[in-house]
N, C-alpha and C. Protein backbone atom coordinates (compact mmCIF):
# COMPACT_ATOMS: atom_id res chain seq x y z
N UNK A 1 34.08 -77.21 38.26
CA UNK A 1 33.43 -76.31 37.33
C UNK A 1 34.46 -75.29 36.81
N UNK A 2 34.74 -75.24 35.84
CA UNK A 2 35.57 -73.83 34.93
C UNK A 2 34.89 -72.27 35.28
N UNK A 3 35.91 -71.79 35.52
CA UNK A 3 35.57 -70.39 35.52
C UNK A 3 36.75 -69.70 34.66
N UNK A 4 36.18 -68.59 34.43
CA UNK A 4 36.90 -67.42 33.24
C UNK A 4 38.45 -67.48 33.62
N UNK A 5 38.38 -67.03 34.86
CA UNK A 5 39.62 -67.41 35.89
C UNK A 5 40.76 -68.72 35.30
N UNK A 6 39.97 -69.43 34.73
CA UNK A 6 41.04 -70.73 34.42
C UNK A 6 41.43 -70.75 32.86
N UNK A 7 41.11 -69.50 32.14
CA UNK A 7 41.66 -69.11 30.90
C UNK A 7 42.64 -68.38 30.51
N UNK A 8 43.67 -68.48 29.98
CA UNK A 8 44.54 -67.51 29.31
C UNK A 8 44.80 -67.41 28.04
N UNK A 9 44.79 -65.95 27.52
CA UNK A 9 44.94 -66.06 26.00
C UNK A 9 45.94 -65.69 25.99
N UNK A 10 46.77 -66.01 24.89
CA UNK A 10 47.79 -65.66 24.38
C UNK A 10 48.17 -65.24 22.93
N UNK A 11 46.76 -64.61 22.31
CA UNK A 11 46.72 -64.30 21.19
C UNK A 11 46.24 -63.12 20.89
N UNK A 12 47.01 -61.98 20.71
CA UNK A 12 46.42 -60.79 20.44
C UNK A 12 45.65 -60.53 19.28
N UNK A 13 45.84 -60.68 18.55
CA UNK A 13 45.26 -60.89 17.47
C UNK A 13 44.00 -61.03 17.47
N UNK A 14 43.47 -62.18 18.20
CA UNK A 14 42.23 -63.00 18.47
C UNK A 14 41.49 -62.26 19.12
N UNK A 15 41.92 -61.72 19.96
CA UNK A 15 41.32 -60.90 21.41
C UNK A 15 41.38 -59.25 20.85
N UNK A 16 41.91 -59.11 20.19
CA UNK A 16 41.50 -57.55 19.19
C UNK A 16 40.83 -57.29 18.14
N UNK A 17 40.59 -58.81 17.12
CA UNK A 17 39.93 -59.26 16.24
C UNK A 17 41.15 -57.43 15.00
N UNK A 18 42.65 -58.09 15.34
CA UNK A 18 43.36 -56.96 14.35
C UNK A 18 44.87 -57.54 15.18
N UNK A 19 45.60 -56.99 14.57
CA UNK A 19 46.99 -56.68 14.67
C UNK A 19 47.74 -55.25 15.43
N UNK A 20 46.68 -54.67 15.50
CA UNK A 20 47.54 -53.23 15.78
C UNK A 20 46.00 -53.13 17.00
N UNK A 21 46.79 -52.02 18.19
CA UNK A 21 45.50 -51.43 18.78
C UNK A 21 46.41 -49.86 18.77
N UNK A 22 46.15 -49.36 19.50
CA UNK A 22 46.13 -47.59 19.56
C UNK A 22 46.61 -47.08 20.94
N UNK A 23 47.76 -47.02 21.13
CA UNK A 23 48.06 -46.49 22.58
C UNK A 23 47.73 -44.89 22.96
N UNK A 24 47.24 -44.60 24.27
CA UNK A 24 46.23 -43.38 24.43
C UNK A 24 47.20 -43.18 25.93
N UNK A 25 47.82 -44.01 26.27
CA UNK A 25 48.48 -43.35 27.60
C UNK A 25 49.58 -44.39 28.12
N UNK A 26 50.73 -44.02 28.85
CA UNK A 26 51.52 -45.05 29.55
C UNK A 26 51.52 -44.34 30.77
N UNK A 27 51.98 -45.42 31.57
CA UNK A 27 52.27 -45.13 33.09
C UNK A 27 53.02 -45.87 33.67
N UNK A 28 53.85 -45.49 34.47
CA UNK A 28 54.93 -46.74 35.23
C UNK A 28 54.25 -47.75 35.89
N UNK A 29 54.43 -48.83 36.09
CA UNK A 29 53.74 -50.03 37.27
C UNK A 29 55.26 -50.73 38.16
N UNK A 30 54.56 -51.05 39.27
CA UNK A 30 56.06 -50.95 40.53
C UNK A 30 55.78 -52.70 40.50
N UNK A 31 57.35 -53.16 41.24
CA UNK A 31 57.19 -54.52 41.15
C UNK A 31 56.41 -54.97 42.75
N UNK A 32 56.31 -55.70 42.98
CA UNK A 32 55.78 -55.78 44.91
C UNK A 32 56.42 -57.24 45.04
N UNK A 33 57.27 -56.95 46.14
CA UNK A 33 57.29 -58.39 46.82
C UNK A 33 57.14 -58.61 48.02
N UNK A 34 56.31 -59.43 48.83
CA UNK A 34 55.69 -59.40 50.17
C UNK A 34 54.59 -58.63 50.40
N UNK A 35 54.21 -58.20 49.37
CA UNK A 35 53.64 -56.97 49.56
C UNK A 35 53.77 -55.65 50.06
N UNK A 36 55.01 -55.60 49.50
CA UNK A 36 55.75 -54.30 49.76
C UNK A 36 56.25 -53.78 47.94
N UNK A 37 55.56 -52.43 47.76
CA UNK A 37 56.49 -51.78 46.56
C UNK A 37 57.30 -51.63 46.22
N UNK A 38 58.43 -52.16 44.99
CA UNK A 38 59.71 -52.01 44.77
C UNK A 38 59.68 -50.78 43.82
N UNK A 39 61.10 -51.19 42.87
CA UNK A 39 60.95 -50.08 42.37
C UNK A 39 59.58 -50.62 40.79
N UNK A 40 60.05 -49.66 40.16
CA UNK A 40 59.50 -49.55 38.71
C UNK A 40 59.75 -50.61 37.95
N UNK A 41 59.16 -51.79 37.89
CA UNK A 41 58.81 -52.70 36.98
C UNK A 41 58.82 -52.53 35.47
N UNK A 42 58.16 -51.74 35.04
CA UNK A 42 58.24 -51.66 33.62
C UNK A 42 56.76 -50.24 33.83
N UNK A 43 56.22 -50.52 32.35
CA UNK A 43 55.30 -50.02 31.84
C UNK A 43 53.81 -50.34 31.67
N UNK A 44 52.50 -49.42 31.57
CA UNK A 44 51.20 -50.01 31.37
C UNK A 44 50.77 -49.11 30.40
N UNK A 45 50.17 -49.84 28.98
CA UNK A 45 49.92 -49.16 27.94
C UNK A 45 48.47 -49.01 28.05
N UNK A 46 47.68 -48.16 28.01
CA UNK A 46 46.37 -47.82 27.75
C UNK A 46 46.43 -47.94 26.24
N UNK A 47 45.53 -48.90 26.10
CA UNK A 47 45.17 -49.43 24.30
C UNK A 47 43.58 -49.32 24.66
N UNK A 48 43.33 -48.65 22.80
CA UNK A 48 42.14 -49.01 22.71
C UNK A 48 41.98 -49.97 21.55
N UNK A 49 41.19 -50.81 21.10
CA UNK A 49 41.02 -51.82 20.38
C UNK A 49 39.71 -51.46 19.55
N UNK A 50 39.95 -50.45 18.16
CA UNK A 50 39.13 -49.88 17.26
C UNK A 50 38.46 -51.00 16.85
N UNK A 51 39.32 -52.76 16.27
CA UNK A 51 38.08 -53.31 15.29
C UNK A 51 37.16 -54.07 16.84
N UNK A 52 37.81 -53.98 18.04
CA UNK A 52 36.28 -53.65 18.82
C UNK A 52 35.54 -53.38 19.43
N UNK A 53 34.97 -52.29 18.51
CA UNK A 53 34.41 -51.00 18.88
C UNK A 53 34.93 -50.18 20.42
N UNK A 54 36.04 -50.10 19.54
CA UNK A 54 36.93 -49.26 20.34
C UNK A 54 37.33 -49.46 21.96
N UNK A 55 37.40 -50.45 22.46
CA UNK A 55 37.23 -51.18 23.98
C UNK A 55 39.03 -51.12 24.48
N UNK A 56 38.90 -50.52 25.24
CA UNK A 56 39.85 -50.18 26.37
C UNK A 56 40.65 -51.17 26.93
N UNK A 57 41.82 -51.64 26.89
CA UNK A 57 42.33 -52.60 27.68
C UNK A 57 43.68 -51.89 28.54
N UNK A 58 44.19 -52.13 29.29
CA UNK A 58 45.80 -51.88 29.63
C UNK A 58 46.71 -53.02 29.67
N UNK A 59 47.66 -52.93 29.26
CA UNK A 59 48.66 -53.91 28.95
C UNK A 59 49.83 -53.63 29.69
N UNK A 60 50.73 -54.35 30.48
CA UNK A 60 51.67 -54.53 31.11
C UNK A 60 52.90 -54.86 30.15
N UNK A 61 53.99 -53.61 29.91
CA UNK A 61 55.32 -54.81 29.47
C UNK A 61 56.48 -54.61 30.61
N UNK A 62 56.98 -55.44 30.76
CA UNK A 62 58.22 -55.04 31.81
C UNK A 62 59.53 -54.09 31.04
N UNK A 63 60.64 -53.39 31.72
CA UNK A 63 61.51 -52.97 31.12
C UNK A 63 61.40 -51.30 31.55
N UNK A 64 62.38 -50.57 29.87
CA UNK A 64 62.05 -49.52 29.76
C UNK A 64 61.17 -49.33 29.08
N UNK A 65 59.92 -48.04 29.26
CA UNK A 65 59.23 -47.96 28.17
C UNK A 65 59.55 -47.55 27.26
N UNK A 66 58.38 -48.30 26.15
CA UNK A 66 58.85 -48.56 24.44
C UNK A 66 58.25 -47.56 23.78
N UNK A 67 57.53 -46.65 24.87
CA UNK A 67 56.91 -45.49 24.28
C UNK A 67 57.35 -43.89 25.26
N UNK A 68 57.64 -42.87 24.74
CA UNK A 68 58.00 -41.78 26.07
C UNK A 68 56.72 -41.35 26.08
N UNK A 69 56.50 -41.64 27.76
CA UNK A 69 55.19 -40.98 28.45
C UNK A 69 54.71 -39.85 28.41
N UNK A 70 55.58 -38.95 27.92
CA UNK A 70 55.67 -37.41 27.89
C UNK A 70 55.06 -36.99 26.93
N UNK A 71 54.62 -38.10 25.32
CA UNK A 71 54.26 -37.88 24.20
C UNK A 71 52.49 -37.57 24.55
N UNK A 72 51.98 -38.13 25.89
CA UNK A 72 50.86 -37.91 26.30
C UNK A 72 50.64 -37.21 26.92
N UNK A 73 51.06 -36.24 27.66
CA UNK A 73 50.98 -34.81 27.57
C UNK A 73 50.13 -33.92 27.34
N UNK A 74 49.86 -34.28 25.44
CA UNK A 74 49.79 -32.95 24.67
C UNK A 74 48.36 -33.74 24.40
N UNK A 75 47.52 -33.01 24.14
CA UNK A 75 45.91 -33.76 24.15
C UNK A 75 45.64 -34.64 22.90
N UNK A 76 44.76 -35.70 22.69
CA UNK A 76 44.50 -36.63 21.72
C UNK A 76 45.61 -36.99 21.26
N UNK A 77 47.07 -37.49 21.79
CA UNK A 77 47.91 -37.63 21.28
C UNK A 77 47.85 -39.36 20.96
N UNK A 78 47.93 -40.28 20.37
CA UNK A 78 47.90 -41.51 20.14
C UNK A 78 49.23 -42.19 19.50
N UNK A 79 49.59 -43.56 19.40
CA UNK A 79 50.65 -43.90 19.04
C UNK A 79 49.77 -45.45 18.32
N UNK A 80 49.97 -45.24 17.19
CA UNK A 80 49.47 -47.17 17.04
C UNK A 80 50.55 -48.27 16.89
N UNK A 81 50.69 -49.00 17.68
CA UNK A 81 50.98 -50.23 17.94
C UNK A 81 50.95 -51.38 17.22
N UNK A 82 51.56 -52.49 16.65
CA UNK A 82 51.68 -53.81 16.43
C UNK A 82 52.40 -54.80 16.63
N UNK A 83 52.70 -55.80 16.01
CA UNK A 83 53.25 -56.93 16.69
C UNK A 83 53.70 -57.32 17.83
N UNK A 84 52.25 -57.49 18.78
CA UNK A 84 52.34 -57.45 20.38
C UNK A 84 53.56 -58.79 20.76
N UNK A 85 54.58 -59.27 21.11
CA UNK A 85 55.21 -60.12 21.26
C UNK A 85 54.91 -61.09 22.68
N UNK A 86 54.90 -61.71 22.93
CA UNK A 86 54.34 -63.11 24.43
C UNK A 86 53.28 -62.66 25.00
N UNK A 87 52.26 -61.62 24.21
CA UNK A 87 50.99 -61.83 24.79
C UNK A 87 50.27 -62.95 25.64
N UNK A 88 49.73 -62.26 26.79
CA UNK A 88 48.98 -63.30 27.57
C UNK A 88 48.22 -62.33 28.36
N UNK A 89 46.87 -62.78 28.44
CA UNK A 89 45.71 -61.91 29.53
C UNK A 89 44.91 -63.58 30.16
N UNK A 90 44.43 -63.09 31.28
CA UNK A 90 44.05 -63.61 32.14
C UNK A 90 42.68 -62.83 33.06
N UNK A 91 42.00 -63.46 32.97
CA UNK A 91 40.39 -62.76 33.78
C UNK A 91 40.67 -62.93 34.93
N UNK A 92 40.30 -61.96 36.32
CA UNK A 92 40.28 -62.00 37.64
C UNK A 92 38.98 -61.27 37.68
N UNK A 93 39.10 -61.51 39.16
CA UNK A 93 37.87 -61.22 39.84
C UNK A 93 38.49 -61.48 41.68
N UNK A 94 38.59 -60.11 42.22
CA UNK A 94 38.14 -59.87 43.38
C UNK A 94 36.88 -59.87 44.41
N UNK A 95 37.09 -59.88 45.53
CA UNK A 95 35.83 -59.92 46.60
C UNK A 95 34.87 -58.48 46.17
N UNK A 96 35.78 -57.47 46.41
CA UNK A 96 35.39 -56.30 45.91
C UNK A 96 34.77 -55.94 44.72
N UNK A 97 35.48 -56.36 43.51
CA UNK A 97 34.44 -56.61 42.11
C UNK A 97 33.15 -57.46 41.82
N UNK A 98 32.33 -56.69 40.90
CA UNK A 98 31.06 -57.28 40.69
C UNK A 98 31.04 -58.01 39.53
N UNK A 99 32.34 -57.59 38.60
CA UNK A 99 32.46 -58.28 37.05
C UNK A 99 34.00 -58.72 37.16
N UNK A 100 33.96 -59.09 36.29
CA UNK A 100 35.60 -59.86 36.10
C UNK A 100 36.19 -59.00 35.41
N UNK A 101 37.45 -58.73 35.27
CA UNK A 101 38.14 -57.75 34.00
C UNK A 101 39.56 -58.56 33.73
N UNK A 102 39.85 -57.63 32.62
CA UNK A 102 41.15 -58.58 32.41
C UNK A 102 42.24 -57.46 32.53
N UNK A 103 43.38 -58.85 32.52
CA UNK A 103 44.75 -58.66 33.21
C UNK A 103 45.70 -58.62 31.69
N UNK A 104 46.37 -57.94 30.97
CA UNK A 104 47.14 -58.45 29.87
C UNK A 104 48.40 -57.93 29.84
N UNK A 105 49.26 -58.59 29.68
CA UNK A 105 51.04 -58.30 29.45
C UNK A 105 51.31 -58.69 28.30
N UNK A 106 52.59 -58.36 27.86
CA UNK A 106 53.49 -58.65 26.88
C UNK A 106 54.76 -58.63 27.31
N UNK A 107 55.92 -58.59 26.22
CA UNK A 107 57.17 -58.84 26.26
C UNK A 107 57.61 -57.64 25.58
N UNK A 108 56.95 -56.88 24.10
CA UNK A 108 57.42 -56.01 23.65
C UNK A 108 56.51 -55.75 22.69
N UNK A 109 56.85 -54.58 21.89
CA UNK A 109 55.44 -54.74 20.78
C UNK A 109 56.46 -53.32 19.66
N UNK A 110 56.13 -53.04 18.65
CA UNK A 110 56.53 -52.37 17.57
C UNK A 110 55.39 -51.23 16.98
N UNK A 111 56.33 -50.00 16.86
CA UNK A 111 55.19 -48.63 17.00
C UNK A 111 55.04 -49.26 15.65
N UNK A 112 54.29 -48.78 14.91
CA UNK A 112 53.50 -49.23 13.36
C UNK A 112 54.27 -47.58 12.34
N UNK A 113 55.00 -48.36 11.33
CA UNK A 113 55.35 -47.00 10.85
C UNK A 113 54.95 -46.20 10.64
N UNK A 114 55.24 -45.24 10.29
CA UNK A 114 55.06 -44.03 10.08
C UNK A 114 54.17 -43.27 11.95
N UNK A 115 54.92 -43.51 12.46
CA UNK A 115 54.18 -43.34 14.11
C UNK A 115 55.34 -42.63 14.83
N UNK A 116 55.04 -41.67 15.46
CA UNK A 116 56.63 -41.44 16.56
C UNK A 116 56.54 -41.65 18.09
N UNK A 117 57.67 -42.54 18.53
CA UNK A 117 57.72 -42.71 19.96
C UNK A 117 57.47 -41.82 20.62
């Protein structure tokens, strides 16, 4: 039997029903191996996705971040985003969870002009 679990998208586009979403926050994410914390992996973008109806995702890119964290700070500060590059999300579901949520990364993505890092 298929479960959500055995899907991956790899189309932002599709899954935003747009090109651009709206970054509202970053935060570092650590790498783990063994289950032990390494260092700083990369970045997690808090996007919201306006064309739908405004729905919340976080996105994983590895690296340095492509945005300074510091720009969030200062209140309602936003950055909009496009051309998400090797998009891919994936649905999980833990023992602990009652719904499934999703998992989404990239490779890199481009602030939308007229926008400042």
């Amino acid at each position: 039997m298929l479960k959500p679990t055995d899907f991956v998208l790899n189309n932002f586009s599709e899954l935003a029903q747009g090109g651009t979403a709206l970054c509202v926050g970053v935060r570092p994410y650590k790498d783990y191996k063994d289950g032990i914390a390494g260092d700083i992996g990369g970045y997690s973008y808090d996007l919201v996705l306006p064309t739908r109806k405004y729905e919340h995702i976080a996105m994983k890119v590895p690296g340095s971040a492509l945005i300074n964290p510091e720009i969030f700070s200062s209140p309602n500060a936003v950055v909009q985003i496009e051309q998400i590059q090797d998009f891919s999300a994936r649905w999980y579901k833990t023992a602990s969870m009652s719904e499934y949520a999703l998992s989404c990364k990239a490779s890199s993505f481009t602030i939308s002009k007229g926008e400042k890092p």
